[in-house]
Protein backbone atom coordinates (compact mmCIF):
# COMPACT_ATOMS: atom_id res chain seq x y z
CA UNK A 1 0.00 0.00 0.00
CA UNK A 2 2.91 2.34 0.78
CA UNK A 3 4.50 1.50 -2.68
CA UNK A 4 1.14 2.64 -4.12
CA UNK A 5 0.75 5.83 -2.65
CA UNK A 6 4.17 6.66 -3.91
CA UNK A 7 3.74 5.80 -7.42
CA UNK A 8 0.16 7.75 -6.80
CA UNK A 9 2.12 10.55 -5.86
CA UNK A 10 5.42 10.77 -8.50
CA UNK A 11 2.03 10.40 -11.26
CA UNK A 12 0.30 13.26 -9.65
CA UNK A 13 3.69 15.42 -9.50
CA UNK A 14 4.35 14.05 -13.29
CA UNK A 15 0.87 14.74 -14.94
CA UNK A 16 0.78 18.47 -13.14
CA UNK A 17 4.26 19.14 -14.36
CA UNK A 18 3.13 17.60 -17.96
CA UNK A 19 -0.05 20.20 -17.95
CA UNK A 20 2.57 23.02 -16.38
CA UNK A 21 4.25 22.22 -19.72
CA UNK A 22 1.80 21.52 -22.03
CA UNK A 23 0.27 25.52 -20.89
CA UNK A 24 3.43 26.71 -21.31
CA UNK A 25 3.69 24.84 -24.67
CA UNK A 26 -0.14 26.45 -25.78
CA UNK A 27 1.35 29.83 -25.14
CA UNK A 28 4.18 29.67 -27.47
CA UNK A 29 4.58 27.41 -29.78
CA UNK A 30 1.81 25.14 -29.62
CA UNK A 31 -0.91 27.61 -30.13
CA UNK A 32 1.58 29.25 -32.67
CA UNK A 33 1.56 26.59 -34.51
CA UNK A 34 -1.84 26.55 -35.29
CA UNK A 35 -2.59 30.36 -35.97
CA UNK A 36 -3.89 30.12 -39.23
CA UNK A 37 -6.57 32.94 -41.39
CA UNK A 38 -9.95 32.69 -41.47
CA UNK A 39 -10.46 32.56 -45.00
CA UNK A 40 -7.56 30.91 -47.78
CA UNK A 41 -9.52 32.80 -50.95
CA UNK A 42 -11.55 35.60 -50.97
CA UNK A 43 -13.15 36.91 -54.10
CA UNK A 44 -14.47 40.75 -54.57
CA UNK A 45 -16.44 42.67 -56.97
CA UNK A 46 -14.91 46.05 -57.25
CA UNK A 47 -15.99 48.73 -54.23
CA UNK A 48 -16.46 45.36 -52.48
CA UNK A 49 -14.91 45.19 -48.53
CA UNK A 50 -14.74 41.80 -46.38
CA UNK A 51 -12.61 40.92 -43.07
CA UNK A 52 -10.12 38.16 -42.93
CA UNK A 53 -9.17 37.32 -39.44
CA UNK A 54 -6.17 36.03 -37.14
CA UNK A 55 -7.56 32.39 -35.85
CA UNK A 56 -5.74 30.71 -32.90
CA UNK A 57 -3.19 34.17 -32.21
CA UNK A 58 -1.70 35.01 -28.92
CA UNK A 59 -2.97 37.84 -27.34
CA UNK A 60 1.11 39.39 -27.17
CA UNK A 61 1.15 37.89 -30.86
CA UNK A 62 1.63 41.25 -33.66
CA UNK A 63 0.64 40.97 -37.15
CA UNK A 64 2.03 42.82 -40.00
CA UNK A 65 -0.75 42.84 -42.50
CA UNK A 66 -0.02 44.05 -46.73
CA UNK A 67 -1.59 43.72 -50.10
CA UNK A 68 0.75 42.81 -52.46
CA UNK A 69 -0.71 44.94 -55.12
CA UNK A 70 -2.97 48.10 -54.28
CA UNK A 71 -3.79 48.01 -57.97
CA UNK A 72 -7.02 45.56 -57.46
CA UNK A 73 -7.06 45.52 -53.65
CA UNK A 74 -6.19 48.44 -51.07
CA UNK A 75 -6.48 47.49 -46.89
CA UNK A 76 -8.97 50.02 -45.43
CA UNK A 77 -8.72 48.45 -41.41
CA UNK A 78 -6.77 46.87 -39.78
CA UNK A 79 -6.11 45.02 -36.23
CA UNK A 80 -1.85 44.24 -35.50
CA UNK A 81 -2.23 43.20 -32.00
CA UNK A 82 -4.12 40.39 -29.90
CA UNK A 83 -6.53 37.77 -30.84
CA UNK A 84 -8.55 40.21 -32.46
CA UNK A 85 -6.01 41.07 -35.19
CA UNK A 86 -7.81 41.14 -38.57
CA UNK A 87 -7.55 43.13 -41.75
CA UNK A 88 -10.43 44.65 -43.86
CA UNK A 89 -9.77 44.79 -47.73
CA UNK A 90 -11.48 47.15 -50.37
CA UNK A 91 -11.27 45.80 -54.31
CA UNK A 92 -10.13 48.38 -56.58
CA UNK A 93 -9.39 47.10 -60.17
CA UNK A 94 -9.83 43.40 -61.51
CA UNK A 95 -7.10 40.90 -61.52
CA UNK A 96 -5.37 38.77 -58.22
CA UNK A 97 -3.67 39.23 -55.14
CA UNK A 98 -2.52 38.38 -52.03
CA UNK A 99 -3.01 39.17 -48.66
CA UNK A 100 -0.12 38.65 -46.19
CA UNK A 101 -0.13 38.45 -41.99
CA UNK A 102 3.15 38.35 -40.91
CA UNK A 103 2.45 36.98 -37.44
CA UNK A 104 5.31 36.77 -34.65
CA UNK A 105 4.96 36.30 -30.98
CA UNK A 106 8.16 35.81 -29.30
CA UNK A 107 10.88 34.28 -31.28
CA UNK A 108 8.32 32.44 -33.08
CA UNK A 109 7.21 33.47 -36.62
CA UNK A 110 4.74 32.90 -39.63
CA UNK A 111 3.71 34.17 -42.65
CA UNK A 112 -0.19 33.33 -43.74
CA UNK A 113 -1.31 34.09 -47.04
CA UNK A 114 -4.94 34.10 -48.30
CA UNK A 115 -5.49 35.06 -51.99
CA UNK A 116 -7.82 37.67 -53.47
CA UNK A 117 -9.37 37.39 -56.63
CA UNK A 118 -11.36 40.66 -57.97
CA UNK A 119 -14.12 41.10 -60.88
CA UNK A 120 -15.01 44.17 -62.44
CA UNK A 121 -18.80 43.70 -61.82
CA UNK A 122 -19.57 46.50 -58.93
CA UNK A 123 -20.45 45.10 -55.81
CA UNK A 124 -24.27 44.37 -55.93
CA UNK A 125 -24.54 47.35 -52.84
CA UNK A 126 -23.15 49.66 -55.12
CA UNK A 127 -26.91 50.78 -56.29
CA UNK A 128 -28.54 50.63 -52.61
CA UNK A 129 -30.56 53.53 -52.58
CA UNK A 130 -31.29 53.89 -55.78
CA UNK A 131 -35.19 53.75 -56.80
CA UNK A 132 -36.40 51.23 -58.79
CA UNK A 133 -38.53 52.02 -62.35
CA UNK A 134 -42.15 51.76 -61.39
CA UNK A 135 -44.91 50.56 -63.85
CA UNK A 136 -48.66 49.47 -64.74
CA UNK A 137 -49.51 46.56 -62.04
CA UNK A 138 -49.69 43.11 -63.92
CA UNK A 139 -47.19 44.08 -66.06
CA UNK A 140 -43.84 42.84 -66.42
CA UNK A 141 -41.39 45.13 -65.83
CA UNK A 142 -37.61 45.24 -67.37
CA UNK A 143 -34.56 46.39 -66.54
CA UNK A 144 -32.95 49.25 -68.81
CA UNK A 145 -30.59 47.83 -71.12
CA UNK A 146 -27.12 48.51 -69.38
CA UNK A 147 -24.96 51.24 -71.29
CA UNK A 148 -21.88 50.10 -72.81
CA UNK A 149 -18.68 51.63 -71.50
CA UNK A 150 -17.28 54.29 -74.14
CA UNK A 151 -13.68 52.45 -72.97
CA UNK A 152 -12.07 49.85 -71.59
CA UNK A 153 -12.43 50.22 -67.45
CA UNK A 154 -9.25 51.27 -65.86
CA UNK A 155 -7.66 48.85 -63.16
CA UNK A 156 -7.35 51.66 -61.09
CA UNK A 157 -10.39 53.52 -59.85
CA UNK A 158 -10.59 57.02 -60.75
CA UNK A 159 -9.79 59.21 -57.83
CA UNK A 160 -11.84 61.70 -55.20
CA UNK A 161 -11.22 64.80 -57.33
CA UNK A 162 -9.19 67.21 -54.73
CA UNK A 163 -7.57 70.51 -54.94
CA UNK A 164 -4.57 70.67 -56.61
CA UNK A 165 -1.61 71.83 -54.82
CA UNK A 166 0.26 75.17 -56.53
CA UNK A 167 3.81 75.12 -56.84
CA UNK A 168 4.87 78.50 -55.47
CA UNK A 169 7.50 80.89 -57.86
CA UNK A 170 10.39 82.69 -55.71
CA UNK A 171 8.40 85.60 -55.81
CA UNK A 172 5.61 84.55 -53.79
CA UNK A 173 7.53 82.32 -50.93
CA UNK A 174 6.97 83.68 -47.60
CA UNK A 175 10.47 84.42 -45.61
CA UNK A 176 11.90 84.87 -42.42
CA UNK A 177 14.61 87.08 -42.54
CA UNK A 178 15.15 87.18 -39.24
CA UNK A 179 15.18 84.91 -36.30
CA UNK A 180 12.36 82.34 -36.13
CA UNK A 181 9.43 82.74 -33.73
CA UNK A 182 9.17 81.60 -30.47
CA UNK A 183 8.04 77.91 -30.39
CA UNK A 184 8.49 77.35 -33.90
CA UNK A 185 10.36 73.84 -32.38
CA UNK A 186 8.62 73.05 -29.80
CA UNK A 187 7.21 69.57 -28.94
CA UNK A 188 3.82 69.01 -30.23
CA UNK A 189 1.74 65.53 -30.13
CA UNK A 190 0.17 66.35 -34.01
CA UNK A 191 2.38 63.33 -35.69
CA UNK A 192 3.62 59.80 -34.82
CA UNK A 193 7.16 58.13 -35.08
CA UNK A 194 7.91 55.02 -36.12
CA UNK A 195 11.74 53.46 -37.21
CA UNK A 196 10.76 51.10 -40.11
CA UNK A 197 12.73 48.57 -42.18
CA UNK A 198 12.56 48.43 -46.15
CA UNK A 199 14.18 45.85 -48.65
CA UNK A 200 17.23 46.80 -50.43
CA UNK A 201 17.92 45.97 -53.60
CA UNK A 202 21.34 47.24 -53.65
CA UNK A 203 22.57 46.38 -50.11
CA UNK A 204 20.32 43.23 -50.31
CA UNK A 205 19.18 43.89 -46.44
CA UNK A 206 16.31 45.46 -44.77
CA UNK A 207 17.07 49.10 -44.50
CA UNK A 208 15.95 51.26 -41.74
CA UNK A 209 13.82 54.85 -42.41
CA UNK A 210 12.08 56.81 -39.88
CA UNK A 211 8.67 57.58 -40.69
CA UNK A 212 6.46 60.48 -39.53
CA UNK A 213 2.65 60.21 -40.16
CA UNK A 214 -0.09 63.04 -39.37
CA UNK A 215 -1.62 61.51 -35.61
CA UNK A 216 -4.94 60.64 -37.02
CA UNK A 217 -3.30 59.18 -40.45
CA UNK A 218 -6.32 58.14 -42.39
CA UNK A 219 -5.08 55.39 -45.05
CA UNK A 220 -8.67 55.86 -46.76
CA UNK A 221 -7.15 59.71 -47.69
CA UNK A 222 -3.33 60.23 -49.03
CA UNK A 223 -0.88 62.70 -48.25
CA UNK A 224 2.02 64.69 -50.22
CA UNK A 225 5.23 63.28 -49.16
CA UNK A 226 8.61 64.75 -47.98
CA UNK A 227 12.13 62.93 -48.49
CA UNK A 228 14.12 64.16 -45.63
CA UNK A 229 17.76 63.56 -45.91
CA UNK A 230 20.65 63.70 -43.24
CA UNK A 231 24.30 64.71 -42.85
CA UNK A 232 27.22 62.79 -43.15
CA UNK A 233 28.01 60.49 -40.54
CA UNK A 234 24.27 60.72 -39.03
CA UNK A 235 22.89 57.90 -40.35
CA UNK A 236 21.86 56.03 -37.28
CA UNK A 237 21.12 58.95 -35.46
CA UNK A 238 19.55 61.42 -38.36
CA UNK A 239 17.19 64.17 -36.80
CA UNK A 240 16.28 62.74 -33.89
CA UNK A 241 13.43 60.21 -32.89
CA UNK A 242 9.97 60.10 -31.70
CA UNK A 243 8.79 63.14 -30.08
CA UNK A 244 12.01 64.93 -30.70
CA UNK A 245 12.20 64.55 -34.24
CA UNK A 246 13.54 68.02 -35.16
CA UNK A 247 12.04 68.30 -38.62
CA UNK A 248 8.51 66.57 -37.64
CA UNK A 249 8.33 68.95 -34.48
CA UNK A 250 8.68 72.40 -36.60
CA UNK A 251 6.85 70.83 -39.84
CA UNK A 252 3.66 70.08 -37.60
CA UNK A 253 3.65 73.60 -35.69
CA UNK A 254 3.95 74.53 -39.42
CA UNK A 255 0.83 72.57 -40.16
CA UNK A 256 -1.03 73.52 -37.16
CA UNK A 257 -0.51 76.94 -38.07
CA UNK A 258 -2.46 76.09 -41.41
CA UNK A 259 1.06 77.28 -43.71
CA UNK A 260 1.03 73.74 -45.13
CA UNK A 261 -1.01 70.70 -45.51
CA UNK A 262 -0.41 67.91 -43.33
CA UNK A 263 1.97 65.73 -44.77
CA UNK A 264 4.14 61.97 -44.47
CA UNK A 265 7.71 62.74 -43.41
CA UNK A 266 10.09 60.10 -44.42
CA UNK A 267 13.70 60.40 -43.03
CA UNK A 268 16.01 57.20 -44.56
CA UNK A 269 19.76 55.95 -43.93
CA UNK A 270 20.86 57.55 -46.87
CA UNK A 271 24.28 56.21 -46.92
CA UNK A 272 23.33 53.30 -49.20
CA UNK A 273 26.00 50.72 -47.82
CA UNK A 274 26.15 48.28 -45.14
CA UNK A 275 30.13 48.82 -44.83
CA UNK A 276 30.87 50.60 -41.10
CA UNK A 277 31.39 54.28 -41.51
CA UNK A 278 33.98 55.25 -39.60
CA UNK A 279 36.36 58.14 -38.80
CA UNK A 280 39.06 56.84 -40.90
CA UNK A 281 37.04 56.31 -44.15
CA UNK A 282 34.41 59.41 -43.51
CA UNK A 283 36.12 61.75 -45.51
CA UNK A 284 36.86 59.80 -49.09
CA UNK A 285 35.22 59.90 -52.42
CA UNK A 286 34.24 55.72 -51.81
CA UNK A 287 32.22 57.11 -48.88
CA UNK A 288 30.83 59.86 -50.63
CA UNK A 289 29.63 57.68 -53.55
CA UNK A 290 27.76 55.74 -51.02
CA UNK A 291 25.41 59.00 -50.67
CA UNK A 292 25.12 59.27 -54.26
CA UNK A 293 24.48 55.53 -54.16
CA UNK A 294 20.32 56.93 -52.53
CA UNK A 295 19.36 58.29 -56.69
CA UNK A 296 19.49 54.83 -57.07
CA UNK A 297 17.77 53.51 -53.82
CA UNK A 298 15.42 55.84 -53.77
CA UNK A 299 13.57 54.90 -57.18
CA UNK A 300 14.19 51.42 -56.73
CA UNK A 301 13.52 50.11 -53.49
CA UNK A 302 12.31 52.91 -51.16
CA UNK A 303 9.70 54.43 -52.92
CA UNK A 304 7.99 51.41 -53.75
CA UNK A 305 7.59 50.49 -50.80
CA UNK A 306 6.63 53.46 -49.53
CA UNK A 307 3.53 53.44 -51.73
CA UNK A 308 3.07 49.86 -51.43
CA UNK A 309 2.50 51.02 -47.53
CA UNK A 310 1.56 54.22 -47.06
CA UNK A 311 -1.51 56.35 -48.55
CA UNK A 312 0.35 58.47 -50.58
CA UNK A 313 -0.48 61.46 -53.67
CA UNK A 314 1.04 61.07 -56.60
CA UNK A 315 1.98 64.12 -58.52
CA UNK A 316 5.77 66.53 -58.48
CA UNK A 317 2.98 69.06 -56.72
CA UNK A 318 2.85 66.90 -53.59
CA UNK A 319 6.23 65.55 -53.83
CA UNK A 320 9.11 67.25 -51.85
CA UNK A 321 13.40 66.50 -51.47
CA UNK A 322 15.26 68.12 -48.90
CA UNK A 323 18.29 67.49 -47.02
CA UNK A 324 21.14 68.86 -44.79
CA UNK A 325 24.71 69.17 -45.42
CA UNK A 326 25.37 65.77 -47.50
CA UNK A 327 21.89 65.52 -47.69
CA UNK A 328 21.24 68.96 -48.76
CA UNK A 329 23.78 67.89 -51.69
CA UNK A 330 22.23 64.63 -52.11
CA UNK A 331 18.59 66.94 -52.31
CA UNK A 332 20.14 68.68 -55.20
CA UNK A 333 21.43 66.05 -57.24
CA UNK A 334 18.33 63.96 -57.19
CA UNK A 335 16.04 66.31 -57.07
CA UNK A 336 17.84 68.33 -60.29
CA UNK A 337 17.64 64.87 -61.90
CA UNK A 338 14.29 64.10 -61.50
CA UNK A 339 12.16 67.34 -62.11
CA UNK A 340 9.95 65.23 -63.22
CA UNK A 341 9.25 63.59 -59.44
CA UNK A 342 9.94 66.68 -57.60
CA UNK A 343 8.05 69.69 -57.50
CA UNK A 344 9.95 71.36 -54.24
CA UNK A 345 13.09 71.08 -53.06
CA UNK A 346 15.72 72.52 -50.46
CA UNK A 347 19.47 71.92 -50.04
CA UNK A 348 20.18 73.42 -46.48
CA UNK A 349 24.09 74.51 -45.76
CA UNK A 350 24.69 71.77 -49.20
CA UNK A 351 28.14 69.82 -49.02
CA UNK A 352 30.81 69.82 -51.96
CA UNK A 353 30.29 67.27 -54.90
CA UNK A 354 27.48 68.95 -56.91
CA UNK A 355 30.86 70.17 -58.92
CA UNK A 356 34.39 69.24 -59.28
CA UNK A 357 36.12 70.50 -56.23
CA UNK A 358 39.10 69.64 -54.02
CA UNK A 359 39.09 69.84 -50.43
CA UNK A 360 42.24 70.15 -48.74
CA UNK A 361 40.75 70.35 -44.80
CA UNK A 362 40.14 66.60 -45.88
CA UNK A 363 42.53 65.68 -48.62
CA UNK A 364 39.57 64.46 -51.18
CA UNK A 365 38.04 65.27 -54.14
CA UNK A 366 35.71 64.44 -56.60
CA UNK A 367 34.62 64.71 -60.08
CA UNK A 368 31.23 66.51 -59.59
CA UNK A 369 27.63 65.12 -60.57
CA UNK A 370 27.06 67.52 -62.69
CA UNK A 371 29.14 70.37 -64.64
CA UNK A 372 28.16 74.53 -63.89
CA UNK A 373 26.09 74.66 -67.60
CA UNK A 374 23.96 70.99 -66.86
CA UNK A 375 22.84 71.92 -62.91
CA UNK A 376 19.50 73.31 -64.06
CA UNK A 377 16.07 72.41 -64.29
CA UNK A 378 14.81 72.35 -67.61
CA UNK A 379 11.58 72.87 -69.03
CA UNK A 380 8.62 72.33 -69.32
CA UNK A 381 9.43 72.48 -65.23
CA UNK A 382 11.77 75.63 -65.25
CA UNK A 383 9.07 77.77 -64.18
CA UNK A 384 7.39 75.39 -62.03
CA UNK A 385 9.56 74.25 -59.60
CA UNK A 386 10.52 75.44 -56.07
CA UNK A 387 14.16 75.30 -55.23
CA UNK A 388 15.86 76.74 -52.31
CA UNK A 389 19.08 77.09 -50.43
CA UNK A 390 20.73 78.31 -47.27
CA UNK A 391 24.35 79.90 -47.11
CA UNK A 392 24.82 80.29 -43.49
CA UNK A 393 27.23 83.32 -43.41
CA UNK A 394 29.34 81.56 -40.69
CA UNK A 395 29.69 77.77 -41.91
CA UNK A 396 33.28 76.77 -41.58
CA UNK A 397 32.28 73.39 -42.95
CA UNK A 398 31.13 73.83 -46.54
CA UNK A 399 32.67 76.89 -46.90
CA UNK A 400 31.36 78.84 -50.02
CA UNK A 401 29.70 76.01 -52.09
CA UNK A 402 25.90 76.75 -51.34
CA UNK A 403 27.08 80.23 -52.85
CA UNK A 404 28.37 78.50 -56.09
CA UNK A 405 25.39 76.72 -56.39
CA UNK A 406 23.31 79.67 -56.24
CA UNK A 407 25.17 81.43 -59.28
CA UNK A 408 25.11 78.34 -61.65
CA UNK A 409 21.26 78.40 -61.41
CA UNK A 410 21.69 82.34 -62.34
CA UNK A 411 24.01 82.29 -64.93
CA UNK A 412 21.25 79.34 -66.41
CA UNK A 413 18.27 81.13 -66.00
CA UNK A 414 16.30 79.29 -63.53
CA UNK A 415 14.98 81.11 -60.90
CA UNK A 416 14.61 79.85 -57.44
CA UNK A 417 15.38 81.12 -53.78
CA UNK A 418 18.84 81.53 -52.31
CA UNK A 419 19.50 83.33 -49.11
CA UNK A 420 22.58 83.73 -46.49
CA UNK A 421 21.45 83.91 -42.94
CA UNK A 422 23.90 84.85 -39.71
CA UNK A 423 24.20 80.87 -38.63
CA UNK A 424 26.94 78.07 -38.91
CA UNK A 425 26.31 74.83 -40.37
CA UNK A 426 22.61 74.34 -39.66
CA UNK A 427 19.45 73.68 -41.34
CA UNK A 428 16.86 74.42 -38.85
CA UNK A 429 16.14 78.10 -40.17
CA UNK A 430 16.12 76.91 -44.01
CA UNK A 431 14.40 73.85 -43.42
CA UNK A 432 11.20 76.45 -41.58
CA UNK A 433 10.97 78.62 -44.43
CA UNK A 434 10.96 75.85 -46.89
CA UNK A 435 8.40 73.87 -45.15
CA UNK A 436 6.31 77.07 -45.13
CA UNK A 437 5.68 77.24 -49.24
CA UNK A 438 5.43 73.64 -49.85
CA UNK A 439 2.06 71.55 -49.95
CA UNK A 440 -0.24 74.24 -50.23
């Protein structure tokens, strides 16, 4: 009998400690395991919504949720956290699609997939509301023949008409010539921060950008778009982060002051290399040519994604470059390149390499991306595009090239806005005049 009660007990110790594990088991990896969607296929009429849910997540779990192509299906909701994490998807244009949930709780991982098939037929709630022909009781009534289409429907629906922005000539931007006004960088709470990663084609490794989105973002309405770039050797640190993000804190007074629309700030690494920076190599053209190395990244790999993920407006009217230092050179060369993308932009206290030069503080050079008679914007966007750039009278750093900048664009004819102010190497002065005659 005492044998018994033994083995009685070591079971009872044994089972608890197998349901101890087994729990333990259900709240990672078990239940992980078996997360799974709610649906494997939906299929949409165009203007048509439905809800695919999370089944069998962990209330800690996070889901990142995307449509593959925004073309013929756009997500209008969505739920990242919990057991309730779900995702609501609109059809847009005909064809296929996917929807992703990248799910992760812990170290565990999964990506779900359910697929999304759209037809061109409007959802059949398209026409609630409308009144139905009325005739003679006892007769038979029919439906009006149905209207052929002049053309071919577009995959993408045709847009909420909305005000276009104007592009602003030098003559009309509004300046401070003096010192800004009080608060102009103060903390607000009108915007959120978030550190992202992106895909690199180039580097072939998730890149990091900082993105800054209007606090009650809306991805049912889009927003003009500023490329913010940094200085050299500031890639980790850029402008700052969350709250005291320099250029999201004075943009967003800006906005609340009703001088500019609100707007998606994206600040990127835009030293396009995953080679350590460090003091030794700082200073050489290789380095440099890792800057110039963003024209490419830019087109390729950020931007995509950027509208893949973000409810962005098209158009060079609600499209902005700026930068500081390096990236106030890197502002110039892309955005001189691409006048076509870029309907604003401002080089703030702009670093050497726009042309040849030598530097001897450094002992580099370089060849120059473009020659004093090709750094111009030509038409038809000469006369429709606002450029602008900061000298600061003091700056022991770049010395005189924002100046030399400044008289190429003279002796070519294009007219844009150049000023000196009484400051070092800085950009917080340009950067709040040039936020006030953008996105208007």
């Amino acid at each position: 009998m005492k044998s018994t009660g033994i083995r009685k007990a070591i079971a009872a110790v044994m089972s608890a400690a197998v349901v101890i594990g087994c729990a333990n088991c259900a709240d990672v990896t078990c239940a992980a395991k078996a997360v799974k969607l709610s649906k494997k296929t939906i299929s949409l009429k165009v203007g048509e919504k439905k809800t695919v849910k999370l089944v069998n997540g962990n209330k800690k779990g996070k889901v990142t949720w995307k449509v593959a192509k925004k073309s013929v299906a756009r997500i209008t909701k969505k739920v990242v956290k919990g057991k309730k994490a779900s995702a609501t998807v609109k059809a847009a244009g005909a064809g296929n699609t996917s929807l992703t949930a990248a799910y992760k709780y812990g170290s565990y991982s999964k990506k779900l997939t359910c697929r999304i098939k759209v037809s061109e037929t409007p959802a059949a709630n398209d026409n609630a509301g409308v009144s139905q022909p009325t005739g003679t009781p006892g007769q038979t009534q029919t439906q009006a023949p149905t209207k052929e289409p002049d053309k071919e429907p577009t995959k993408e629906p045709t847009a909420t008409p909305s005000p276009t922005a104007k592009i602003i000539s030098p003559e009309e931007a509004l300046m401070v010539t003096g010192k800004e006004p009080e608060g102009y960088d103060a903390y607000n709470d009108n915007y959120t921060f978030s550190t992202e990663k992106y895909p690199s084609k180039i580097t072939g490794t998730d890149r990091s950008v900082d993105i800054v989105l209007p606090k009650d973002y809306d991805p049912e309405k889009e927003y003009p778009v500023l490329i913010m770039l940094h200085g050299i050797g500031l890639g980790g640190s850029r402008f700052g982060s969350g709250s005291g993000c320099g250029p999201a804190k004075i943009a967003y007074n800006i906005v609340d002051a009703g001088e500019c629309d609100e707007f998606i700030l994206v600040i990127p690494d835009s030293r396009v290399s995953d080679i350590p920076e460090t003091g030794d190599t700082t200073h050489t053209a290789e380095n440099y040519s890792y800057y110039n190395l963003f024209n490419e990244e830019l087109f390729d790999s950020l931007f995509p994604w950027l509208y893949e993920n973000y409810s962005i407006k098209k158009g060079r009217e609600n499209t902005a470059i700026a930068g500081w230092s390096m990236g106030g050179r890197g502002a110039l060369y892309i955005g001189v390149s691409h006048p076509d993308v870029f309907g604003y932009i401002g080089a703030f206290c702009p670093a050497p390499g726009i042309f040849e030069y030598y530097n001897a503080d450094v002992d580099c050079g370089e060849e120059g991306l473009f020659t004093e008679d090709t750094f111009t914007i030509p038409e038809p966007y000469t006369n429709n595009t606002f450029l602008m750039i900061l000298k600061g009278q003091y700056d022991d750093v770049v010395h005189e090239h924002p100046l030399l900048y400044h008289q190429a664009l003279l002796n070519n004819g294009f007219d844009h806005v150049y000023y000196e102010y009484p400051v070092g190497h800085s950009w917080e002065h340009g950067y709040y005049n040039f936020m006030r005659n953008v996105f208007k």
